[in-house]
N, C-alpha and C. Protein backbone atom coordinates (compact mmCIF):
# COMPACT_ATOMS: atom_id res chain seq x y z
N UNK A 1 -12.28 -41.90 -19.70
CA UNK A 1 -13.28 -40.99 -20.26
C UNK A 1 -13.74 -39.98 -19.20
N UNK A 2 -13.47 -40.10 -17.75
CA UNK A 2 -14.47 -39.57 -16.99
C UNK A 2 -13.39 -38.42 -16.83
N UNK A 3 -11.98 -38.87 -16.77
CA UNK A 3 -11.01 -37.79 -16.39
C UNK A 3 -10.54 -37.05 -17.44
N UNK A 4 -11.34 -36.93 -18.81
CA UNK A 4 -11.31 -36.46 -19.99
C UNK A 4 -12.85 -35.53 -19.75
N UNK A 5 -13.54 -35.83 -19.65
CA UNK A 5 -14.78 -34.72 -18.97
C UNK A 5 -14.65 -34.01 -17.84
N UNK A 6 -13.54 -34.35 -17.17
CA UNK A 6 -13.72 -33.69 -15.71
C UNK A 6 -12.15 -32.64 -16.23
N UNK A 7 -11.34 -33.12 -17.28
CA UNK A 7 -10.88 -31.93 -17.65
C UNK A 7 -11.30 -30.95 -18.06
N UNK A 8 -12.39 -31.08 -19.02
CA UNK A 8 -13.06 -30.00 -20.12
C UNK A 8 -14.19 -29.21 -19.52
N UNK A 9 -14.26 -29.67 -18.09
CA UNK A 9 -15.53 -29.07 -16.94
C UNK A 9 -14.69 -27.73 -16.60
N UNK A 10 -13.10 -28.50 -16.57
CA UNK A 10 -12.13 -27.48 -15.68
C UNK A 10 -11.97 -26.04 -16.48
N UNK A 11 -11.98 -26.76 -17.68
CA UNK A 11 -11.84 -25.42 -18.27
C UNK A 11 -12.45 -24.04 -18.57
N UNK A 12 -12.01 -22.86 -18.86
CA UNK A 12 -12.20 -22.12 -18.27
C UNK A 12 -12.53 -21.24 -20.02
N UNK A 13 -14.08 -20.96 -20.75
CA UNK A 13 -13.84 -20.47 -21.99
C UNK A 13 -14.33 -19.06 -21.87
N UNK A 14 -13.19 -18.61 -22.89
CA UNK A 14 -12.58 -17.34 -23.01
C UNK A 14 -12.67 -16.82 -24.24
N UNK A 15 -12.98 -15.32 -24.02
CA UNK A 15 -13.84 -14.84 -25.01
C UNK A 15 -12.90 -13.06 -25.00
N UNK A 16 -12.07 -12.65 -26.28
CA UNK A 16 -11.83 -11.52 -25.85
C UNK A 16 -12.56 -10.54 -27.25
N UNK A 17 -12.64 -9.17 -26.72
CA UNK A 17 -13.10 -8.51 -27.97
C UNK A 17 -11.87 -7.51 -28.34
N UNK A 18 -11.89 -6.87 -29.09
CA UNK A 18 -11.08 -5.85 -29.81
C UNK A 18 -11.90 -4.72 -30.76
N UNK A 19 -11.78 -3.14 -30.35
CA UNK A 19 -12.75 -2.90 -31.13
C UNK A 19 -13.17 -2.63 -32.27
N UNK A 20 -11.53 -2.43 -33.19
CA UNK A 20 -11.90 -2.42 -34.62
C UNK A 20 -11.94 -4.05 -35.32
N UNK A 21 -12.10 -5.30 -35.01
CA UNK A 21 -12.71 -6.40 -34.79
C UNK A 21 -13.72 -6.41 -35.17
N UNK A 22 -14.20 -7.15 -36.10
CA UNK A 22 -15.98 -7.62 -36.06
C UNK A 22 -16.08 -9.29 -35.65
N UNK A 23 -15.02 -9.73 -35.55
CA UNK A 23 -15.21 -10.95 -34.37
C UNK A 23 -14.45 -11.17 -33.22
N UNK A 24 -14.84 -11.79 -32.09
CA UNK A 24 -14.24 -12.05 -30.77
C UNK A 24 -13.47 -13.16 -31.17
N UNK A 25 -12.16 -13.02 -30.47
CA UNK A 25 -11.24 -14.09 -29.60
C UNK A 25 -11.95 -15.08 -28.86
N UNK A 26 -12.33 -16.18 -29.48
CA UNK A 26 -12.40 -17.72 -28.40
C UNK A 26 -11.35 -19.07 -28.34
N UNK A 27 -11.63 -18.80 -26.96
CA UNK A 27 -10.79 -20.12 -26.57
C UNK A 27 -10.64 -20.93 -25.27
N UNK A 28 -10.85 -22.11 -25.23
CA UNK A 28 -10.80 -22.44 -23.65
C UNK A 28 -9.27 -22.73 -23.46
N UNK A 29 -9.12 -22.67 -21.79
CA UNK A 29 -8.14 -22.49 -21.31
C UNK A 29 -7.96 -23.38 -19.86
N UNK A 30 -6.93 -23.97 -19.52
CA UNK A 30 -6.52 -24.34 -18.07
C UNK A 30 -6.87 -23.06 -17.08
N UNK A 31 -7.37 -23.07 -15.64
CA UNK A 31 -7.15 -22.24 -15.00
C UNK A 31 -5.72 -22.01 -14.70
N UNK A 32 -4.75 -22.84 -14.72
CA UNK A 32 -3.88 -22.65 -14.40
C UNK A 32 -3.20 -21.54 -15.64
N UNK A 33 -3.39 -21.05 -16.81
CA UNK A 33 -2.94 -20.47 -17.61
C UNK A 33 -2.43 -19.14 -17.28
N UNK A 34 -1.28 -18.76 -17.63
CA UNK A 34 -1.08 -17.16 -17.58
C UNK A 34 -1.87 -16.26 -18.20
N UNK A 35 -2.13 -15.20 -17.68
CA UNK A 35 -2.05 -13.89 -18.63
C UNK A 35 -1.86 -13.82 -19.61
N UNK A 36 -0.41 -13.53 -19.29
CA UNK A 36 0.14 -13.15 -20.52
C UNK A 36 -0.10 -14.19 -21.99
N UNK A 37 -0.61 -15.12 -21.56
CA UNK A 37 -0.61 -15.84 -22.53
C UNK A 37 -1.61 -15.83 -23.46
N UNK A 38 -2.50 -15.55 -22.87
CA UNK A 38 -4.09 -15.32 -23.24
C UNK A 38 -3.79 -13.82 -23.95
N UNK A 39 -3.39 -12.76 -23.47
CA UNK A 39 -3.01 -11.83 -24.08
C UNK A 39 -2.15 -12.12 -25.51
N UNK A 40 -0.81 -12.76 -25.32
CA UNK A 40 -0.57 -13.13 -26.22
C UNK A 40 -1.26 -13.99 -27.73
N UNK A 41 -1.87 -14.70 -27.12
CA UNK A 41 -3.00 -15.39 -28.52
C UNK A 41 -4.30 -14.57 -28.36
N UNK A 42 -4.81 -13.61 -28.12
CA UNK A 42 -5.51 -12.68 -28.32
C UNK A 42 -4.83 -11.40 -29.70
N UNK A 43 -3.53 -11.06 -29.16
CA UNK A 43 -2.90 -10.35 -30.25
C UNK A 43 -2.51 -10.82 -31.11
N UNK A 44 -2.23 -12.28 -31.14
CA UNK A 44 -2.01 -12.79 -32.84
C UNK A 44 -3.27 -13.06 -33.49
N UNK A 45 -4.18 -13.84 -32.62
CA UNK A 45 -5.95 -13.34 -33.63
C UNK A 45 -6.05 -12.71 -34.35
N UNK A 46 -6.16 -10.87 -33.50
CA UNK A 46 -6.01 -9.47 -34.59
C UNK A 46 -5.09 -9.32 -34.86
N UNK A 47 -3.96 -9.97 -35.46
CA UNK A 47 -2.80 -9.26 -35.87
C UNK A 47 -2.38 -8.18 -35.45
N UNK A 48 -2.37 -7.73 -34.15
CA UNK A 48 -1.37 -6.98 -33.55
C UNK A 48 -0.55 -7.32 -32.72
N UNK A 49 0.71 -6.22 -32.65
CA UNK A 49 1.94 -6.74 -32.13
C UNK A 49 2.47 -4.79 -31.08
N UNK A 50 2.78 -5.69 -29.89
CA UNK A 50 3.33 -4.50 -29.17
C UNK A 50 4.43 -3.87 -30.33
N UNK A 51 4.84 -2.64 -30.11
CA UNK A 51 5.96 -2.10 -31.39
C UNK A 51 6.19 -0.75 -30.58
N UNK A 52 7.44 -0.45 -31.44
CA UNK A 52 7.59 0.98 -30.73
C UNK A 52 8.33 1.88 -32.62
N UNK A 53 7.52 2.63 -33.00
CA UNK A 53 7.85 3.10 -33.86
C UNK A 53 7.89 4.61 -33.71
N UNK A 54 7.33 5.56 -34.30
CA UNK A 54 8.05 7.35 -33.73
C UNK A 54 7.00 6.71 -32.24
N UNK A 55 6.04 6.53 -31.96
CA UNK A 55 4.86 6.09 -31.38
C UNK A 55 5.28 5.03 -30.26
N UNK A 56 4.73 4.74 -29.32
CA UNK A 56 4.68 3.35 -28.77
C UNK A 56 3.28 2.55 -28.35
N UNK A 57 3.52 1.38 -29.15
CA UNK A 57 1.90 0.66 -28.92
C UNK A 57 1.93 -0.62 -28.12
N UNK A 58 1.34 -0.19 -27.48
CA UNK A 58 1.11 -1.39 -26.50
C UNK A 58 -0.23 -2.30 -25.90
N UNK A 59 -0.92 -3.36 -26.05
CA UNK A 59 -1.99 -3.78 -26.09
C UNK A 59 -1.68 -4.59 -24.65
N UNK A 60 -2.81 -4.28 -24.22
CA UNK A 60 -3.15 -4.79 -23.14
C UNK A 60 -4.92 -5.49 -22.32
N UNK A 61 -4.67 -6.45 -21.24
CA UNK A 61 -6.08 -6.87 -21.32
C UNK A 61 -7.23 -6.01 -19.96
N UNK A 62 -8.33 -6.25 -20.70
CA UNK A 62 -9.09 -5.22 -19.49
C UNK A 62 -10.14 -6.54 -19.19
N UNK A 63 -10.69 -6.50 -18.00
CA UNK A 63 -11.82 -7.42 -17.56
C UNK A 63 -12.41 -6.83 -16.49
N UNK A 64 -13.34 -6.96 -16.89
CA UNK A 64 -14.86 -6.51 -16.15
C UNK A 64 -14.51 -4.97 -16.22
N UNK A 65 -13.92 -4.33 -16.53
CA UNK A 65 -13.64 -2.82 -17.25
C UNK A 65 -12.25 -2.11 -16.63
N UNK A 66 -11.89 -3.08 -15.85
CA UNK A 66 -10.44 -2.72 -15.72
C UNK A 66 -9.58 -3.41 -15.82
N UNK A 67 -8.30 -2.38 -16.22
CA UNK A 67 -7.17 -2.54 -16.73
C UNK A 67 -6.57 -3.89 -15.86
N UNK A 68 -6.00 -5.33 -16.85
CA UNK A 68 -5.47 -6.36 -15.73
C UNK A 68 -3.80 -5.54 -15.79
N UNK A 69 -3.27 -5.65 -14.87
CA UNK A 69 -2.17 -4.96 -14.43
C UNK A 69 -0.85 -5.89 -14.34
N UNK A 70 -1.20 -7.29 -14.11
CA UNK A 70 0.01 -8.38 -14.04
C UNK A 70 -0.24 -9.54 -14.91
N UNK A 71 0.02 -9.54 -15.84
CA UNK A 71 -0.10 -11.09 -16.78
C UNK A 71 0.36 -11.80 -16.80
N UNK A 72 0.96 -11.66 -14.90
CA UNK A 72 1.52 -13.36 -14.53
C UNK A 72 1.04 -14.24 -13.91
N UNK A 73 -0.32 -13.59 -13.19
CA UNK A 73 -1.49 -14.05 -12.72
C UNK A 73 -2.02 -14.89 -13.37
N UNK A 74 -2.62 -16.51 -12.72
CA UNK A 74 -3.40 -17.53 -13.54
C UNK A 74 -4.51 -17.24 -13.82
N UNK A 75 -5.25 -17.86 -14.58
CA UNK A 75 -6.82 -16.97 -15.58
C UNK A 75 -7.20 -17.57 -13.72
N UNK A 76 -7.49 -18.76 -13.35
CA UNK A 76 -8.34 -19.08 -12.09
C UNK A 76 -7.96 -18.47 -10.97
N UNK A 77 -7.03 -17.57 -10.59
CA UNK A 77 -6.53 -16.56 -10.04
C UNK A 77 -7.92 -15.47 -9.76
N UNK A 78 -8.21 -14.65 -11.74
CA UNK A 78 -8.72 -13.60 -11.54
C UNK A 78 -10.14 -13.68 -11.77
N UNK A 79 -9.87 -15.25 -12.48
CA UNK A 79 -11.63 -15.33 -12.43
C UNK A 79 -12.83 -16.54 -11.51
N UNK A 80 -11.38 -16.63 -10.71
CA UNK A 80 -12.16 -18.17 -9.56
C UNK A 80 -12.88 -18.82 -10.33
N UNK A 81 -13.96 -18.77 -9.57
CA UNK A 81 -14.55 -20.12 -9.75
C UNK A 81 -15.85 -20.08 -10.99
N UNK A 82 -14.92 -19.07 -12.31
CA UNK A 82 -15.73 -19.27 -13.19
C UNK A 82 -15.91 -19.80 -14.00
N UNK A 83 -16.67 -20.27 -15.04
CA UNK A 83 -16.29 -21.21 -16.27
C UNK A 83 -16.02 -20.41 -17.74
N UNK A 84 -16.32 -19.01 -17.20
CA UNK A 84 -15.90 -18.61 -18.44
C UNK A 84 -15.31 -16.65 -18.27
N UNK A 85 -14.84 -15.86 -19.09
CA UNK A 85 -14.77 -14.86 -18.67
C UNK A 85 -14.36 -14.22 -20.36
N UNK A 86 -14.72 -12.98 -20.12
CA UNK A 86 -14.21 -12.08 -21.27
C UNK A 86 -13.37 -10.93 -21.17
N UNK A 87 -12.94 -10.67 -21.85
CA UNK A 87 -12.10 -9.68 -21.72
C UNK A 87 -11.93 -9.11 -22.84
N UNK A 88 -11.52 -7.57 -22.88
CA UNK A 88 -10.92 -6.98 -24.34
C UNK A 88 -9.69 -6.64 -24.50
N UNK A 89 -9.38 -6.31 -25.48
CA UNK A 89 -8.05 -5.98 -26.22
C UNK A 89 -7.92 -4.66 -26.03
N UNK A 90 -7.41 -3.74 -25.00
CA UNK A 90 -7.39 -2.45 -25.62
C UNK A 90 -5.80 -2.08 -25.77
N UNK A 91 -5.75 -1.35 -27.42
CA UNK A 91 -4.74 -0.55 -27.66
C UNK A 91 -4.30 0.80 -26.57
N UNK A 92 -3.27 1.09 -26.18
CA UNK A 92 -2.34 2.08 -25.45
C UNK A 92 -1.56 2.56 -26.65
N UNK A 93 -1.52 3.84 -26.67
CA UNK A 93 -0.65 4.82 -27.60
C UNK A 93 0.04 5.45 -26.84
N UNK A 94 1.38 5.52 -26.66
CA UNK A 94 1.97 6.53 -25.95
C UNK A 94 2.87 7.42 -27.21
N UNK A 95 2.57 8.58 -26.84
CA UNK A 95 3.28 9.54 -28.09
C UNK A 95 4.59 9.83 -27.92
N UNK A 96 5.81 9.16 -28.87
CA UNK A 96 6.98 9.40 -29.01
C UNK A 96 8.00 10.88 -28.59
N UNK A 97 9.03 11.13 -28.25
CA UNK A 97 9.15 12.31 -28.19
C UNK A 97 9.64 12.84 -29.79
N UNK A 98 9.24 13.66 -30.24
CA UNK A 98 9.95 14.67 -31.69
C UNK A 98 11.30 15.65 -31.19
């Protein structure tokens, strides 16, 4: 029991927003967790999906207001020694060439 509480101490809860969203992404997490992963079950929440159509869309995560840049980094990596952290969803549009 004690090493069943001293897991759930470890963890690390996670909170992302998105802004056409009227609810946040929660979830706790291992510090040891990727990025990308958290990114990843953040974009199936809102049903979005990177795509490249005339357009290219690409979602990516921001924390504490900037852009995270490697989502191979462990969440306890970027957020030490915290117990919890948020982050948002922001959409990237890059415009296709015509």
């Amino acid at each position: 029991m004690a090493q069943v509480e001293a897991k759930k101490q470890q963890e690390v809860k996670v909170t992302a927003d998105y802004l056409p969203a009227t609810e946040d992404f929660k979830k706790k997490y291992p510090p040891e967790t990727v990025l990308e992963t958290i990114r990843s079950d953040a974009k199936s929440f809102f049903h979005v999906q990177d795509r490249q159509e005339r357009d290219t869309y690409f979602y990516y995560l921001a924390y504490k207001g900037e852009r995270v840049e490697s989502t191979n980094v462990a969440l306890g990596e970027l957020v030490e020694h915290a117990h919890a952290a948020h982050f948002s969803l922001v959409e990237q549009i890059t415009a296709g060439v015509v």
